[in-house]
N, C-alpha and C. Protein backbone atom coordinates (compact mmCIF):
# COMPACT_ATOMS: atom_id res chain seq x y z
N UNK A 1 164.21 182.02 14.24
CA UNK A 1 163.55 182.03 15.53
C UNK A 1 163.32 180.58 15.97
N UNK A 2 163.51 180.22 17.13
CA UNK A 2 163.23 179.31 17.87
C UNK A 2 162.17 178.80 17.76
N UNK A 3 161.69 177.28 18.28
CA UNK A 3 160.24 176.74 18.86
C UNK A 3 160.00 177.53 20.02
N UNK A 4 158.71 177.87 19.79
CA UNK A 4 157.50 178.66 21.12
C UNK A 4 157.71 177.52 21.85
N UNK A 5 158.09 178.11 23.41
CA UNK A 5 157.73 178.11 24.54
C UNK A 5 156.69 176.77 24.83
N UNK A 6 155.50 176.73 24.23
CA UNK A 6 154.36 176.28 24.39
C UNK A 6 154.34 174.93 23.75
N UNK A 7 155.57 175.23 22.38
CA UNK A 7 155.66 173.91 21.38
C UNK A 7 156.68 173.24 22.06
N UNK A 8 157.62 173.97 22.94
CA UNK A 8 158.88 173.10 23.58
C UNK A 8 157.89 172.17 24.98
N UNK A 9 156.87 172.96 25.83
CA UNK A 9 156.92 171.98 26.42
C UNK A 9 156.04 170.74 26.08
N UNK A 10 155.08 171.03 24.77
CA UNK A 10 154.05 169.95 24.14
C UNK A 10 154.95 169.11 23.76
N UNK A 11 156.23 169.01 23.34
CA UNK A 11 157.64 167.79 22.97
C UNK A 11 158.10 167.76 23.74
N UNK A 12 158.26 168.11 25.21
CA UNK A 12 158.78 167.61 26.21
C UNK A 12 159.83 168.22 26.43
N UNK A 13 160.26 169.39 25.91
CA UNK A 13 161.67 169.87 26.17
C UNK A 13 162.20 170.94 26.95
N UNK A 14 161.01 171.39 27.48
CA UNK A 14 160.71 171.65 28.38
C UNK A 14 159.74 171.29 29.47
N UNK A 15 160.26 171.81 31.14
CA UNK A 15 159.49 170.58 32.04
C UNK A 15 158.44 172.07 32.05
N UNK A 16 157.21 170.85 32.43
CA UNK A 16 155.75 171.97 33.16
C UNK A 16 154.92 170.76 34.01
N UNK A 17 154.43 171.61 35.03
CA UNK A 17 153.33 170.64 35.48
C UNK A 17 152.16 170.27 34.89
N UNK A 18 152.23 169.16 34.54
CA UNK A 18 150.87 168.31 33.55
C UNK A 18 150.39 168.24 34.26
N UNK A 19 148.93 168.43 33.97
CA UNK A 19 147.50 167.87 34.36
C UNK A 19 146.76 167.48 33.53
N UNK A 20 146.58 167.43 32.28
CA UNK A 20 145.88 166.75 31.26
C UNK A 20 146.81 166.59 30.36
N UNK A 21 146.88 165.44 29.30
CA UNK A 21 147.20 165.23 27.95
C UNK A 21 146.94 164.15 27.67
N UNK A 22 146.49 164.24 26.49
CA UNK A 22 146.42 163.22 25.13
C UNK A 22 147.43 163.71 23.85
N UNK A 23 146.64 163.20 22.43
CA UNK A 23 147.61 163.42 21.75
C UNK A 23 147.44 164.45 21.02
N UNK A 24 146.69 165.20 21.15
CA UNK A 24 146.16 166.96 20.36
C UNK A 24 146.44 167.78 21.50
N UNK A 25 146.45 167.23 22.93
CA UNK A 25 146.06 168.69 23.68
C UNK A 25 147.06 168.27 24.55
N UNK A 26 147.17 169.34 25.22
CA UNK A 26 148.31 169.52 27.11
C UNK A 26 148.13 170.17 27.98
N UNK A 27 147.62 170.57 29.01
CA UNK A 27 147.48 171.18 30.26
C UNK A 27 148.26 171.01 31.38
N UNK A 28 148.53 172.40 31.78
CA UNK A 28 149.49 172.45 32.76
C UNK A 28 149.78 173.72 33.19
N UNK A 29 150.51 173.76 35.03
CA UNK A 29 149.56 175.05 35.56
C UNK A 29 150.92 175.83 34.93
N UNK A 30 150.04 177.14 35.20
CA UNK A 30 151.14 178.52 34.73
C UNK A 30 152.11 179.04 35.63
N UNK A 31 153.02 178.92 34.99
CA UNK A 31 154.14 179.57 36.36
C UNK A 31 154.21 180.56 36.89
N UNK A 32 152.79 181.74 36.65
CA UNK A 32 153.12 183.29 36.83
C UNK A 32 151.37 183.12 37.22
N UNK A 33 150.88 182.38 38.10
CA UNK A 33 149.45 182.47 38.23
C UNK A 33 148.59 183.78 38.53
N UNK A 34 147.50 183.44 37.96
CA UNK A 34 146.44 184.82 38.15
C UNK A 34 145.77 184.00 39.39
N UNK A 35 145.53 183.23 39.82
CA UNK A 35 144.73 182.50 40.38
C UNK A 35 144.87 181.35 41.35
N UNK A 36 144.28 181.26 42.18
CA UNK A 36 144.71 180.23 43.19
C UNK A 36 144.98 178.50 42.11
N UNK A 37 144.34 178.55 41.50
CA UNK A 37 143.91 177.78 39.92
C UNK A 37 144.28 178.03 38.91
N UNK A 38 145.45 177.85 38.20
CA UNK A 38 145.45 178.59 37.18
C UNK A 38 146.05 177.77 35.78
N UNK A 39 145.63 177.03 35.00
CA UNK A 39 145.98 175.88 33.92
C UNK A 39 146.21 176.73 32.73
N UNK A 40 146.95 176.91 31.58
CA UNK A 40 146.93 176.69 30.69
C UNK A 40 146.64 175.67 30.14
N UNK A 41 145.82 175.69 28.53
CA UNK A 41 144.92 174.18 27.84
C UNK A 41 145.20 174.80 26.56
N UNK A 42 146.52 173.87 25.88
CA UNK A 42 146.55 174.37 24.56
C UNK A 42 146.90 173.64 23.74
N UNK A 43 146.70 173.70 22.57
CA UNK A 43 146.69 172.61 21.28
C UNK A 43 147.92 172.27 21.29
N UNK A 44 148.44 170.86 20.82
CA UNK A 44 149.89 170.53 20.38
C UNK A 44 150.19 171.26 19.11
N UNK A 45 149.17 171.26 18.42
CA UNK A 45 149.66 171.59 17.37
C UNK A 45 149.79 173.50 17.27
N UNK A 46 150.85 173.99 16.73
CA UNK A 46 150.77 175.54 16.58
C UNK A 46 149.65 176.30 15.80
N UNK A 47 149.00 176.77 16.80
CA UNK A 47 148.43 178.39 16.41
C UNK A 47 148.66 179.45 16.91
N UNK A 48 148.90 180.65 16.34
CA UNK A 48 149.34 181.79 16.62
C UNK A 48 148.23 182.63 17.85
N UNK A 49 147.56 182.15 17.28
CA UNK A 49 146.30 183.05 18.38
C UNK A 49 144.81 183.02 17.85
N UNK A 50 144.05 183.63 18.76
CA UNK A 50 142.88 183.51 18.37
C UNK A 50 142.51 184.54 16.69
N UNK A 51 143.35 185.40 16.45
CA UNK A 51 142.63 186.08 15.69
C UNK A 51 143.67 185.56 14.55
N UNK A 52 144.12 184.18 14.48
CA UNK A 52 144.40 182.98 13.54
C UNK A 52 143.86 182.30 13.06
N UNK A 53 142.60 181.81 13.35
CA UNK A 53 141.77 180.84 13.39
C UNK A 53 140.70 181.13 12.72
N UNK A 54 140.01 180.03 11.76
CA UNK A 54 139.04 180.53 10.60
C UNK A 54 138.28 178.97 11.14
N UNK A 55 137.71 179.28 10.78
CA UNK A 55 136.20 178.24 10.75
C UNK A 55 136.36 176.48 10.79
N UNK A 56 137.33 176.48 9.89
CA UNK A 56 137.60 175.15 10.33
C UNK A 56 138.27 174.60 11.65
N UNK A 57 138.58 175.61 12.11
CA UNK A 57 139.35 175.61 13.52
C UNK A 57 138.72 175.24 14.86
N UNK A 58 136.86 175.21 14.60
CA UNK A 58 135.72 175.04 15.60
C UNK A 58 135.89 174.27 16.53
N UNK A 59 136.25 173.00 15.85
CA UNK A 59 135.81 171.80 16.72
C UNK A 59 136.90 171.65 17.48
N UNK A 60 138.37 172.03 17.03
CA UNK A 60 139.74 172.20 18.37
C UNK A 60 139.48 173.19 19.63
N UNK A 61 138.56 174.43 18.88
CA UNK A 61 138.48 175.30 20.31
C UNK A 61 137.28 174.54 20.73
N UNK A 62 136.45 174.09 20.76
CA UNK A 62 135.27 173.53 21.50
C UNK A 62 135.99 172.31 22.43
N UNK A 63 136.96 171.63 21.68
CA UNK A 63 137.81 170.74 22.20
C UNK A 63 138.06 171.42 23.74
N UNK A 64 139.04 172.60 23.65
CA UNK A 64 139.28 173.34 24.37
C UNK A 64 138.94 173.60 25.65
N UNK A 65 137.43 173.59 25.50
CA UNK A 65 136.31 174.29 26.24
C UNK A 65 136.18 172.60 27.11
N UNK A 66 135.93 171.72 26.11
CA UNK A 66 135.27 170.56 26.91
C UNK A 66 136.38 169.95 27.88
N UNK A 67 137.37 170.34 27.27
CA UNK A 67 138.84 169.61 27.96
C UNK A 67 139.03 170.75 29.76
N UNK A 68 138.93 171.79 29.38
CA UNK A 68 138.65 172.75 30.38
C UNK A 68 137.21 172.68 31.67
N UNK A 69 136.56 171.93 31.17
CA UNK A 69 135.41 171.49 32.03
C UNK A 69 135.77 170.00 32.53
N UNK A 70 136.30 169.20 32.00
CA UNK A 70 136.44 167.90 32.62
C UNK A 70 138.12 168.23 33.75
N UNK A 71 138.87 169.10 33.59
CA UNK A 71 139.65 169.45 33.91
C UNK A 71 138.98 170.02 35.17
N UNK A 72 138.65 171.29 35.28
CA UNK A 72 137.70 171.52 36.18
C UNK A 72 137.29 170.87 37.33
N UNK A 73 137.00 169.77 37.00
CA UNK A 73 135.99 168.68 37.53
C UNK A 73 136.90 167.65 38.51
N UNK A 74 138.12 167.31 37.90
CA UNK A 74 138.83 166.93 38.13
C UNK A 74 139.41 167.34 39.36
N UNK A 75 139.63 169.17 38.95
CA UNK A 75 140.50 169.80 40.46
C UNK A 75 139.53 170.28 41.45
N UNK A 76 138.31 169.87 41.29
CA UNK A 76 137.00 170.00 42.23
C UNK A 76 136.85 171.47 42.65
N UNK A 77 137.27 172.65 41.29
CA UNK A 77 136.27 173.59 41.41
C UNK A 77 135.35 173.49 40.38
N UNK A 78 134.63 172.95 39.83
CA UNK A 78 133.52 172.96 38.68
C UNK A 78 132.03 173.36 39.96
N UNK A 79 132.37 172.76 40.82
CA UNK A 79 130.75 173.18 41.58
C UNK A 79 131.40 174.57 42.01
N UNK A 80 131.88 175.13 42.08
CA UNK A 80 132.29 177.15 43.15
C UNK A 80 132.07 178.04 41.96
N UNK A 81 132.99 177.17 40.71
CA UNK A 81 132.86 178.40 39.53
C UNK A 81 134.45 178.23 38.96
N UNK A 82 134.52 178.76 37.58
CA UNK A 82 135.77 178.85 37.06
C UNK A 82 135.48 179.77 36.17
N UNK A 83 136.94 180.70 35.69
CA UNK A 83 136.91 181.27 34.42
C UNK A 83 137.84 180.87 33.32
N UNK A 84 136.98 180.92 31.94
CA UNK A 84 137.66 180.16 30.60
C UNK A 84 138.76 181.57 30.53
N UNK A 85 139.75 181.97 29.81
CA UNK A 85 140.13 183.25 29.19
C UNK A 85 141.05 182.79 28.16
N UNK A 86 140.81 183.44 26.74
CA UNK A 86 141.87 183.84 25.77
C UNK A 86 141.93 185.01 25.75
N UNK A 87 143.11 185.19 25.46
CA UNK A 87 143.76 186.67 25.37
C UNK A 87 144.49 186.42 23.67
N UNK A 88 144.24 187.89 23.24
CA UNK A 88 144.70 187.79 21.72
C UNK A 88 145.72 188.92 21.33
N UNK A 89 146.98 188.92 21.35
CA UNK A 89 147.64 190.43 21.29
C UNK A 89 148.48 191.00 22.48
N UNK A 90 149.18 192.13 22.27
CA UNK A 90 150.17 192.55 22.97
C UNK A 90 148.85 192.98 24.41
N UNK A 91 147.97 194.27 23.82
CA UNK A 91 147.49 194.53 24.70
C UNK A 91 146.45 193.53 25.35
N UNK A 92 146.37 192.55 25.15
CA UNK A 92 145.16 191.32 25.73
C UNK A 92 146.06 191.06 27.02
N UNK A 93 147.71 191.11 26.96
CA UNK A 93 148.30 190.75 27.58
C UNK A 93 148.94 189.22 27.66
N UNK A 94 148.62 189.32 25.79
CA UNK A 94 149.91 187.98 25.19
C UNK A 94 151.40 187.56 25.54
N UNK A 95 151.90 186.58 26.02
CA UNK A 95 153.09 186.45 26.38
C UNK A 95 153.61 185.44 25.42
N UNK A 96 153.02 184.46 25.17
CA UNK A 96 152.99 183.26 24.16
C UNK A 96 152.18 183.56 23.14
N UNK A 97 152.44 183.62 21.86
CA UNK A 97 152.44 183.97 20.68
C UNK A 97 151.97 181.95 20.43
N UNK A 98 151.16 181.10 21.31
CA UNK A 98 150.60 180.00 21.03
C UNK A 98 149.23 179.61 21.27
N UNK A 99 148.30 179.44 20.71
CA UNK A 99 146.74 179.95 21.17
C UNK A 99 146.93 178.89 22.22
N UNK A 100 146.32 179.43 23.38
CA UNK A 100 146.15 178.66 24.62
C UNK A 100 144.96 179.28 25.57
N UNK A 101 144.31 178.78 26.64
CA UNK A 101 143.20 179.17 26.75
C UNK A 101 143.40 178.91 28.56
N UNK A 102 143.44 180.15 29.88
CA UNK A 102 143.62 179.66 30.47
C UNK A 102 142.21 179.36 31.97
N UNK A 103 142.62 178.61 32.60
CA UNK A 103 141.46 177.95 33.00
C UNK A 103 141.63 178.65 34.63
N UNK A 104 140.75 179.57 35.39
CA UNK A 104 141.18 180.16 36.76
C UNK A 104 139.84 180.05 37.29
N UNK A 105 140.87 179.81 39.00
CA UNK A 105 139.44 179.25 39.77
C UNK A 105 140.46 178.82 41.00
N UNK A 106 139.51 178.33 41.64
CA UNK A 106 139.86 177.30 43.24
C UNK A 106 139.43 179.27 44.44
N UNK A 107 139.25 180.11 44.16
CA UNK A 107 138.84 181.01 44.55
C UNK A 107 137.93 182.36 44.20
N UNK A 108 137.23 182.82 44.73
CA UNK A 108 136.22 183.90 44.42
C UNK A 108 137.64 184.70 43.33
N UNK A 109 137.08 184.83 41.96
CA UNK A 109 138.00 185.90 41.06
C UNK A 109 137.36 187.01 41.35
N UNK A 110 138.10 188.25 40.94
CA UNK A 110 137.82 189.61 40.77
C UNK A 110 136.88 189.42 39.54
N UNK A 111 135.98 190.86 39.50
CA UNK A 111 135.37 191.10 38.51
C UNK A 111 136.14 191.30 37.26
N UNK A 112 135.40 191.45 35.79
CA UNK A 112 136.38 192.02 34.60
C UNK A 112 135.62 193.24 34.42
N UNK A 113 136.27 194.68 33.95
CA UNK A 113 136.09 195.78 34.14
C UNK A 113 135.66 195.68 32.42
C-alpha cells in the first residue's frame, strides 16, 4: 500500500492549499468542504486515528487544538465561532485513515444531532 494521502501532501507530493506549517504540523483547506471554512490540521507525522492514540500522544493533540485557535484567528472567525471535529472510523465518516482534526466556520454551522 501506498503513502496516505495526508503523508503525500505533508512531503510535498502532493499540492494543497497551506495555511499553517511548521515542522510537526500542516494545515490546509479541504477540497470537499463542509463549510464556508473548512481546514484540515494534522500531524506530519502518521497516526491512524483517534482511537490510535494512548496517553503519550496528549501534548500533539493539544498541539492540535492550539494550532486550530491561532489559525482561527488568523482567518478572522475566532470572534463569530468555529467548530474543532475528529471523526474516528468508517461510520464517523473517515476518508483518510490519518488523524487530522478539521477546523469549520466563516458561517452560522448547522446543529449536531
Amino acid at each position: 500500500m501506498g503513502e496516505c494521502p495526508f503523508c503525500q501532501i505533508a512531503n510535498k507530493k502532493l499540492p494543497s492549499r497551506v495555511k499553517f506549517e511548521n515542522q510537526d504540523y500542516i494545515a490546509f483547506e479541504d477540497i470537499n468542504p463542509k463549510a464556508l471554512t473548512h481546514i484540515l490540521i494534522i500531524p506530519k507525522k502518521h497516526y491512524g486515528s483517534v482511537a490510535s492514540l494512548s496517553v503519550t500522544d496528549a501534548a500533539m493533540v493539544g498541539n492540535l487544538v492550539l494550532l486550530a485557535q491561532g489559525i482561527a484567528r488568523d482567518l478572522g472567525i475566532d470572534k463569530s465561532g468555529y467548530r474543532l471535529v475528529f471523526n474516528s472510523g468508517n461510520d464517523a465518516g473517515t476518508e483518510v485513515d490519518h488523524l487530522h482534526m478539521h477546523l469549520l466556520g466563516g458561517s452560522r454551522l448547522n446543529e449536531i444531532n
